[in-house]
Protein backbone atom coordinates (compact mmCIF):
# COMPACT_ATOMS: atom_id res chain seq x y z
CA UNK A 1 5.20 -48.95 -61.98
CA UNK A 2 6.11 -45.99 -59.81
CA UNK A 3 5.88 -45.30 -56.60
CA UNK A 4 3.02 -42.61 -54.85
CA UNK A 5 2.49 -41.52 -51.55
CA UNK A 6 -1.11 -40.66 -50.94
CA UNK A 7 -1.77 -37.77 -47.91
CA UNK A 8 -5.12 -38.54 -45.84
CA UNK A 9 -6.60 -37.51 -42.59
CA UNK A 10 -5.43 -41.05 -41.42
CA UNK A 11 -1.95 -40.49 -42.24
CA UNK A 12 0.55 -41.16 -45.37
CA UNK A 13 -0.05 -44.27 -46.96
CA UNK A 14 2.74 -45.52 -49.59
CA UNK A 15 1.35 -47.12 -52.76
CA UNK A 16 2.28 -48.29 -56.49
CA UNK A 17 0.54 -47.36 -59.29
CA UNK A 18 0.46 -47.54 -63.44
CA UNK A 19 -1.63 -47.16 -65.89
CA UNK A 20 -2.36 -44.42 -67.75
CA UNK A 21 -3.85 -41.32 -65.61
CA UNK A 22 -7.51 -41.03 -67.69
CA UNK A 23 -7.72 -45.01 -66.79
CA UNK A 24 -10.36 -46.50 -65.60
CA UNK A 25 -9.60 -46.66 -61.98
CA UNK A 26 -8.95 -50.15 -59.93
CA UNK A 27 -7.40 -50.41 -56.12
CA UNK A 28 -5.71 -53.06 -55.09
CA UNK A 29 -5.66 -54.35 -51.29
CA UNK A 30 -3.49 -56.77 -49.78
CA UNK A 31 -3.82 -58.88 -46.63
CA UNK A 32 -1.20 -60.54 -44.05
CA UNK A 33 1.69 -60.39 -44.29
CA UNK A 34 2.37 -58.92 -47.47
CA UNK A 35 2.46 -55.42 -48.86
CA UNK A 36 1.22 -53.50 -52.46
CA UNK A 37 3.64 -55.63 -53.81
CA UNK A 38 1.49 -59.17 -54.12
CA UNK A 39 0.02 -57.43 -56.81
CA UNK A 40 2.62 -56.38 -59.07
CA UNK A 41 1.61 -59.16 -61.90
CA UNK A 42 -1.54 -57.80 -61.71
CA UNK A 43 -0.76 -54.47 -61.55
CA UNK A 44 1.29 -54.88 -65.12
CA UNK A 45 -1.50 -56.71 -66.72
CA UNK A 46 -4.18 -53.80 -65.47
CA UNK A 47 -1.90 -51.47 -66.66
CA UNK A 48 -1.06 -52.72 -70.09
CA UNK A 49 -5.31 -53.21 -70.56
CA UNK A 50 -5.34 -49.56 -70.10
CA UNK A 51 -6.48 -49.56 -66.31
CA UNK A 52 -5.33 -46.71 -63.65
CA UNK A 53 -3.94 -49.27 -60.80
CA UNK A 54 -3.34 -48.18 -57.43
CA UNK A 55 -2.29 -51.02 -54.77
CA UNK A 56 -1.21 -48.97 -51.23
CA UNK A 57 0.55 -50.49 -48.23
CA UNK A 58 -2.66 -50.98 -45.86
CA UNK A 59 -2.52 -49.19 -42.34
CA UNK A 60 0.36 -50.01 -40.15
CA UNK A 61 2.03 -51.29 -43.54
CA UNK A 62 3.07 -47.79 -44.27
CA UNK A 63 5.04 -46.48 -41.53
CA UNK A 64 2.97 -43.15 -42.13
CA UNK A 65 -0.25 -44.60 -41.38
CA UNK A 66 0.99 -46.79 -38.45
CA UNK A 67 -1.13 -46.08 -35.37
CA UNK A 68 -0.06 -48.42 -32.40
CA UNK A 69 -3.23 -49.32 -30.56
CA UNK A 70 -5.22 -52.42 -31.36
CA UNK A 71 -8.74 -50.41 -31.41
CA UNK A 72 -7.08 -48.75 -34.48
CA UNK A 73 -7.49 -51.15 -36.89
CA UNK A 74 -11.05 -51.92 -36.35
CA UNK A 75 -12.74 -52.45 -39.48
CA UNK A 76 -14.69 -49.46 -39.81
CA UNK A 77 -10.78 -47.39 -40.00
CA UNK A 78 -9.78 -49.64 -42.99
CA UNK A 79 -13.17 -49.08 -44.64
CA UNK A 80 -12.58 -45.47 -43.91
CA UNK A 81 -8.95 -45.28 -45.75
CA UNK A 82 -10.55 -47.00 -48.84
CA UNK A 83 -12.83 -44.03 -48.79
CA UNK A 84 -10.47 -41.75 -47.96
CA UNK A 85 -7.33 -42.67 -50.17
CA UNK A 86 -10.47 -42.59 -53.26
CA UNK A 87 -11.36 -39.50 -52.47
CA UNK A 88 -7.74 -38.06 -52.25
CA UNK A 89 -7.20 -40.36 -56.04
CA UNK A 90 -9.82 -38.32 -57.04
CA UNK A 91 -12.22 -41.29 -57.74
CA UNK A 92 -15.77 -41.08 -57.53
CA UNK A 93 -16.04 -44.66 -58.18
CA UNK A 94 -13.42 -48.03 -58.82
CA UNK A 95 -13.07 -51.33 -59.40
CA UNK A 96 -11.66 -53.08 -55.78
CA UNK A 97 -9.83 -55.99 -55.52
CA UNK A 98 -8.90 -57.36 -52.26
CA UNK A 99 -6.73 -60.29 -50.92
CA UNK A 100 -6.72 -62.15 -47.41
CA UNK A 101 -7.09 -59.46 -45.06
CA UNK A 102 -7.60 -57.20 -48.08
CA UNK A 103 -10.59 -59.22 -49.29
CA UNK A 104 -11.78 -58.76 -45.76
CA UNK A 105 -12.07 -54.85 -46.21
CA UNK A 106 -13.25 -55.35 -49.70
CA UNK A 107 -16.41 -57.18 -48.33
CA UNK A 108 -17.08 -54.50 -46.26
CA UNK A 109 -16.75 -51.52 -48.17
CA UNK A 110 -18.55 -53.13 -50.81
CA UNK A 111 -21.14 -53.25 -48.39
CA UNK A 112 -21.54 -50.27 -46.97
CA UNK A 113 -20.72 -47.96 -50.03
CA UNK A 114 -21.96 -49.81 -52.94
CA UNK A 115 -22.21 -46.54 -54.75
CA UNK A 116 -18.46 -46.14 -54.93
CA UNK A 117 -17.37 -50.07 -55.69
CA UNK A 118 -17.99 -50.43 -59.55
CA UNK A 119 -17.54 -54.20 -59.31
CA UNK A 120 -15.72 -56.32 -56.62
CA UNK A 121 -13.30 -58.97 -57.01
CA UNK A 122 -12.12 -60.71 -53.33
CA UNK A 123 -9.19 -63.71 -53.87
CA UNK A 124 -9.02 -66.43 -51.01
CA UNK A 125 -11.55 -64.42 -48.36
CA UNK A 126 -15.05 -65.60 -48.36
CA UNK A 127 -17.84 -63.23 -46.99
CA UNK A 128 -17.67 -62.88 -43.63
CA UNK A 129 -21.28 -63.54 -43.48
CA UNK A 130 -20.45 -67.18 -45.17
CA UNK A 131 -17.54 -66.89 -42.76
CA UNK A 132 -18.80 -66.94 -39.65
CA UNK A 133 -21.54 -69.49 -40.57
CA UNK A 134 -18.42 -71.86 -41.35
CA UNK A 135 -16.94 -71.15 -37.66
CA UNK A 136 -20.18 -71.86 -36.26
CA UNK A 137 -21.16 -75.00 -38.13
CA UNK A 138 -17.97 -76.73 -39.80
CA UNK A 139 -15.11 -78.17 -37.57
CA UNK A 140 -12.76 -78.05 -40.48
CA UNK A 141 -13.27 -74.59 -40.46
CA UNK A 142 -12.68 -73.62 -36.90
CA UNK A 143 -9.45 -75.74 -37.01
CA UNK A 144 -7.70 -74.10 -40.12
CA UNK A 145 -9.34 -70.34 -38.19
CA UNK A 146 -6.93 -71.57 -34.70
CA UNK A 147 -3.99 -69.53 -35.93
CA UNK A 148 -5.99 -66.22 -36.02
CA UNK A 149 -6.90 -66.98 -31.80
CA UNK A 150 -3.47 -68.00 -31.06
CA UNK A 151 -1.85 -64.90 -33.21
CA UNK A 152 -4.28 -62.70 -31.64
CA UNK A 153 -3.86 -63.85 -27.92
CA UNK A 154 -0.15 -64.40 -27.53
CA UNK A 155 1.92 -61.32 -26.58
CA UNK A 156 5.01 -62.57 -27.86
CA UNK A 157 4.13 -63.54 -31.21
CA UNK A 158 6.47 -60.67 -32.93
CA UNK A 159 9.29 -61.79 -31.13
CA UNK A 160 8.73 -65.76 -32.36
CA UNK A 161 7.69 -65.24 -35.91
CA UNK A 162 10.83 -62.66 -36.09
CA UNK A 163 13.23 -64.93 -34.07
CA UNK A 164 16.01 -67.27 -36.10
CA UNK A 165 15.91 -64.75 -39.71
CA UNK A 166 12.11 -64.75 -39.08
CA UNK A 167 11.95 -68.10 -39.75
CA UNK A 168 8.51 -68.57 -38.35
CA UNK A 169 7.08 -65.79 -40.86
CA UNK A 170 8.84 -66.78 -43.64
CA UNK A 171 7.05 -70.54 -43.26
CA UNK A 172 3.69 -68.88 -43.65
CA UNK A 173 4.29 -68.21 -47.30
CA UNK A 174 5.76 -72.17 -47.23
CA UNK A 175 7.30 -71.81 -50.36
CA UNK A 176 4.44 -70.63 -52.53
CA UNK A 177 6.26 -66.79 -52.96
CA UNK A 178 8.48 -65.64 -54.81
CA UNK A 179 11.83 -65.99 -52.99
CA UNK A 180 12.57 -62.10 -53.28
CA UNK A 181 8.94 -61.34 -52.29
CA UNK A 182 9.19 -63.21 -49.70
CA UNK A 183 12.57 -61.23 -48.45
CA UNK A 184 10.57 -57.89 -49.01
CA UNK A 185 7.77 -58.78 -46.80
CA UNK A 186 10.34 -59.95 -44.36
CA UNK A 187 12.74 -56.94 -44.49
CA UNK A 188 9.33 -54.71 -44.01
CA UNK A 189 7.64 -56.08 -41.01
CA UNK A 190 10.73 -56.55 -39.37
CA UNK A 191 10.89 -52.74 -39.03
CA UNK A 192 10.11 -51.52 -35.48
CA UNK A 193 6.83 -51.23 -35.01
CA UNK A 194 5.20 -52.91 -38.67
CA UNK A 195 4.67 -56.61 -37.65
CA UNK A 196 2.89 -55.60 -34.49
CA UNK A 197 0.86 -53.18 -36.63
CA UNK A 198 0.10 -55.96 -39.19
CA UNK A 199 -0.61 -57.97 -36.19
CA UNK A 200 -3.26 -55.71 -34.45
CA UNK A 201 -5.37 -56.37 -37.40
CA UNK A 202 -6.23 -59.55 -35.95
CA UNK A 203 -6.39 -58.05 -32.24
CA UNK A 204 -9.18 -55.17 -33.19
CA UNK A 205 -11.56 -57.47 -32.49
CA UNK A 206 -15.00 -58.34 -34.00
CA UNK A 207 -16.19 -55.45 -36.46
CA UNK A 208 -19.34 -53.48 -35.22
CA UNK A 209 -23.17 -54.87 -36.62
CA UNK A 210 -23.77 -57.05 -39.23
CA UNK A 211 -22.76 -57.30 -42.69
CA UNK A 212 -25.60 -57.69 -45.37
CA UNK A 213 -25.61 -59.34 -48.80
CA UNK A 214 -23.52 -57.14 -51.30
CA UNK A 215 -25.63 -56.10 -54.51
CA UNK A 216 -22.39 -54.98 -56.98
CA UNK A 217 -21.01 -57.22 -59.61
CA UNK A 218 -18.96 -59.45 -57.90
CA UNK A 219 -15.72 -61.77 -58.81
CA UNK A 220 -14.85 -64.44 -55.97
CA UNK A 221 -11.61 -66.62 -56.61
CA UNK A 222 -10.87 -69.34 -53.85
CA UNK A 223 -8.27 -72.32 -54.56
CA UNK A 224 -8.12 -75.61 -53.18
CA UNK A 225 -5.28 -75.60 -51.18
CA UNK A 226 -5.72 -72.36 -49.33
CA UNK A 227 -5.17 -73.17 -45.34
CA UNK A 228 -6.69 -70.70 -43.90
CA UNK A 229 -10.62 -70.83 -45.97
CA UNK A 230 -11.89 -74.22 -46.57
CA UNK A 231 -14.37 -75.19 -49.08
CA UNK A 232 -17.43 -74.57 -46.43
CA UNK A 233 -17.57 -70.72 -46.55
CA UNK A 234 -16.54 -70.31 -49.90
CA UNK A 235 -19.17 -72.59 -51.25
CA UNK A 236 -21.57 -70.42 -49.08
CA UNK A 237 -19.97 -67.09 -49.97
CA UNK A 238 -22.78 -67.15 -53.15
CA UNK A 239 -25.60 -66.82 -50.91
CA UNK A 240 -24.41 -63.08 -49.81
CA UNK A 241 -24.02 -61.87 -53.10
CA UNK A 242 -27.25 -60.00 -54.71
CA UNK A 243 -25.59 -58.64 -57.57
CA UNK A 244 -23.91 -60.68 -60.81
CA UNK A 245 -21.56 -63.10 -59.14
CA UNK A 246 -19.00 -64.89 -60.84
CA UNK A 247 -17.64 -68.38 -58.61
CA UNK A 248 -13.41 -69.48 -59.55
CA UNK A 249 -12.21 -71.97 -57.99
CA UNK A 250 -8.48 -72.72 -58.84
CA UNK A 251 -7.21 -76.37 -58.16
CA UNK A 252 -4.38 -77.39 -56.71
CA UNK A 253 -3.14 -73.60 -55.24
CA UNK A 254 -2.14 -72.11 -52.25
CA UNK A 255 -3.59 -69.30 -50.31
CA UNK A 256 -0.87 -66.98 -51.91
CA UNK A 257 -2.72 -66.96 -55.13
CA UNK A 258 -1.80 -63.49 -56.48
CA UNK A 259 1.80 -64.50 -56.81
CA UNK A 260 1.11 -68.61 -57.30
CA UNK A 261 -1.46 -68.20 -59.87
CA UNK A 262 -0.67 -64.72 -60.89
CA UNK A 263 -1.24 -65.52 -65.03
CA UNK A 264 -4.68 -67.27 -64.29
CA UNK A 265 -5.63 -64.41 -61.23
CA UNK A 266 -5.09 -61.29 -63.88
CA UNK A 267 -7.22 -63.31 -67.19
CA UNK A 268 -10.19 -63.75 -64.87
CA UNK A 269 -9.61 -60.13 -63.47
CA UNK A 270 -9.76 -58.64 -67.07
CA UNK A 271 -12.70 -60.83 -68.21
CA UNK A 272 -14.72 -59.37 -64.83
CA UNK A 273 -13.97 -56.04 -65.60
CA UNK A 274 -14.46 -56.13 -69.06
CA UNK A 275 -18.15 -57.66 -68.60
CA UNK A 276 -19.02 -54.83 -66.03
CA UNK A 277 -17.97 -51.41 -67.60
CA UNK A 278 -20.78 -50.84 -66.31
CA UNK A 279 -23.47 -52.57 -63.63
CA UNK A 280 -24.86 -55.52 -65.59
CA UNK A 281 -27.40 -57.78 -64.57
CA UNK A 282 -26.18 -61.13 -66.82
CA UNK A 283 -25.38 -63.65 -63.41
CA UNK A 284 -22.39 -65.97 -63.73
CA UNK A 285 -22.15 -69.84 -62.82
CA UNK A 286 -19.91 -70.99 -60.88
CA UNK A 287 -16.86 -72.27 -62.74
CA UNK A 288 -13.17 -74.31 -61.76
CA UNK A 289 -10.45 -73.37 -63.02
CA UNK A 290 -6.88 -75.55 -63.63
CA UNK A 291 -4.23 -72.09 -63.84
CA UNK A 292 -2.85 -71.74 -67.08
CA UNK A 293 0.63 -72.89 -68.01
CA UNK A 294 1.67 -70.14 -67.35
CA UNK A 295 1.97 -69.29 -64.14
CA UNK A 296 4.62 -69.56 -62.11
């Protein structure tokens, strides 16, 4: 793996990438509060398949591409640095994964530029569609949504999350990272500047009009013990796919599954890319998955 900087209208954005140049070409997004790094078992097991990886450091993750207003980091900006780190890769079209916040974007760009996502793969995030049905209609969900109001609404949660060797943020991973990821992500947003960035994801507010039903083949992975999505929405998330859809559900795993499940995360990965080199129109059922042995 090496390391790439990536020059856009939208500012510098840091990245990690292998793979052999000709490869066929997959980004990799992460979410909150993590970096390109989540993805590095993945990124070695793309890479050794033959795939051109790419996973950047999101906006206001890379101190290049750190604007410091909320309305910055609305989601129509994130879609637009997908597009616009592409088009600077030189790829016309790609395979995106996306994770928590990442999956988020992923949803969305899928959406709006289906010609450019050659099949989608989201880990933990439902659709927001399926999303915001759950908030409307399942208690469960709006409970394990709270932290999202309360990070969004308090003014001082950089200083508590950072406060006591950011004790606070290091709980969210609650023991499910790597120990020296964990220290990464710490030593990164603790930066001036990066965990408010990270935070004003949540504090952009709503994005603009609705989102439709995505019609690209489409790989969604949620696990039973993820905190923040409950079974609701990701049950649902089906219903707002058009296109071949392909249902994991991973038992007894956190939300962190990139780094958790990494082993089981980068098999189902390869087998969804290798049954879409190109748009097919075989539809998956929904299948559970126990991770393999190993992962660790």
């Amino acid at each position: 793996m090496t390391e790439l900087s990536i020059i856009t209208g939208a500012g510098v954005f840091d990245a990690i990438t292998a793979g052999p140049p000709e490869g066929r070409p997959v980004l990799l997004l992460h979410g909150f509060p993590q970096t390109g790094l989540v993805w590095r078992r993945q990124i070695a097991a793309l890479a050794a398949r033959g795939h051109r990886v790419v996973a950047p450091d999101q906006r206001g993750y890379s101190p290049g591409a750190r604007p410091q207003r909320p309305e910055d980091y609305r989601m129509d900006l994130l879609v637009g640095d997908v597009l616009a780190i592409t088009e600077e890769l030189g790829w016309a079209a790609f395979d995106l994964v996306g994770h928590d916040w990442g999956g988020a974007v992923a949803w969305w760009t899928a959406d709006a530029h289906p010609e450019r996502v050659r099949t989608l793969t989201v880990v933990s995030t439902p659709h927001p569609g399926a999303l915001a049905n759950a908030l409307r209609t399942d208690d469960d969900q709006r409970e394990r949504s709270q932290y999202m109001i309360d990070w969004r609404e308090t003014p001082a949660t950089e200083q508590r999350m950072l406060a006591h060797d950011a004790r606070e943020l290091r709980a969210v991973f609650a023991g499910k990272v790597p120990q020296d990821s964990a220290d990464a992500y710490v030593r990164h947003l603790s930066r001036p500047g990066a965990l408010t960035a990270a935070l004003n994801w949540y504090r952009a507010g709503r994005p603009d009009g609705p989102i439709g039903a995505v019609d690209v083949p489409t790989l969604y992975v949620w696990s039973t013990q993820d905190s923040a999505f409950g079974a609701a929405a990701a049950q649902e998330t089906g219903r707002w796919v058009k296109g071949p859809y392909r249902f994991e559900t991973l038992h007894g795993v956190s939300h962190w599954v990139p780094e958790e499940a990494p082993d089981t995360l980068s098999r189902v990965l390869l087998e969804h890319l290798g049954e879409h080199g190109e748009f097919s129109t075989a539809a998956r059922t929904p299948r559970s998955t126990t991770p393999d042995r190993g992962d660790s």
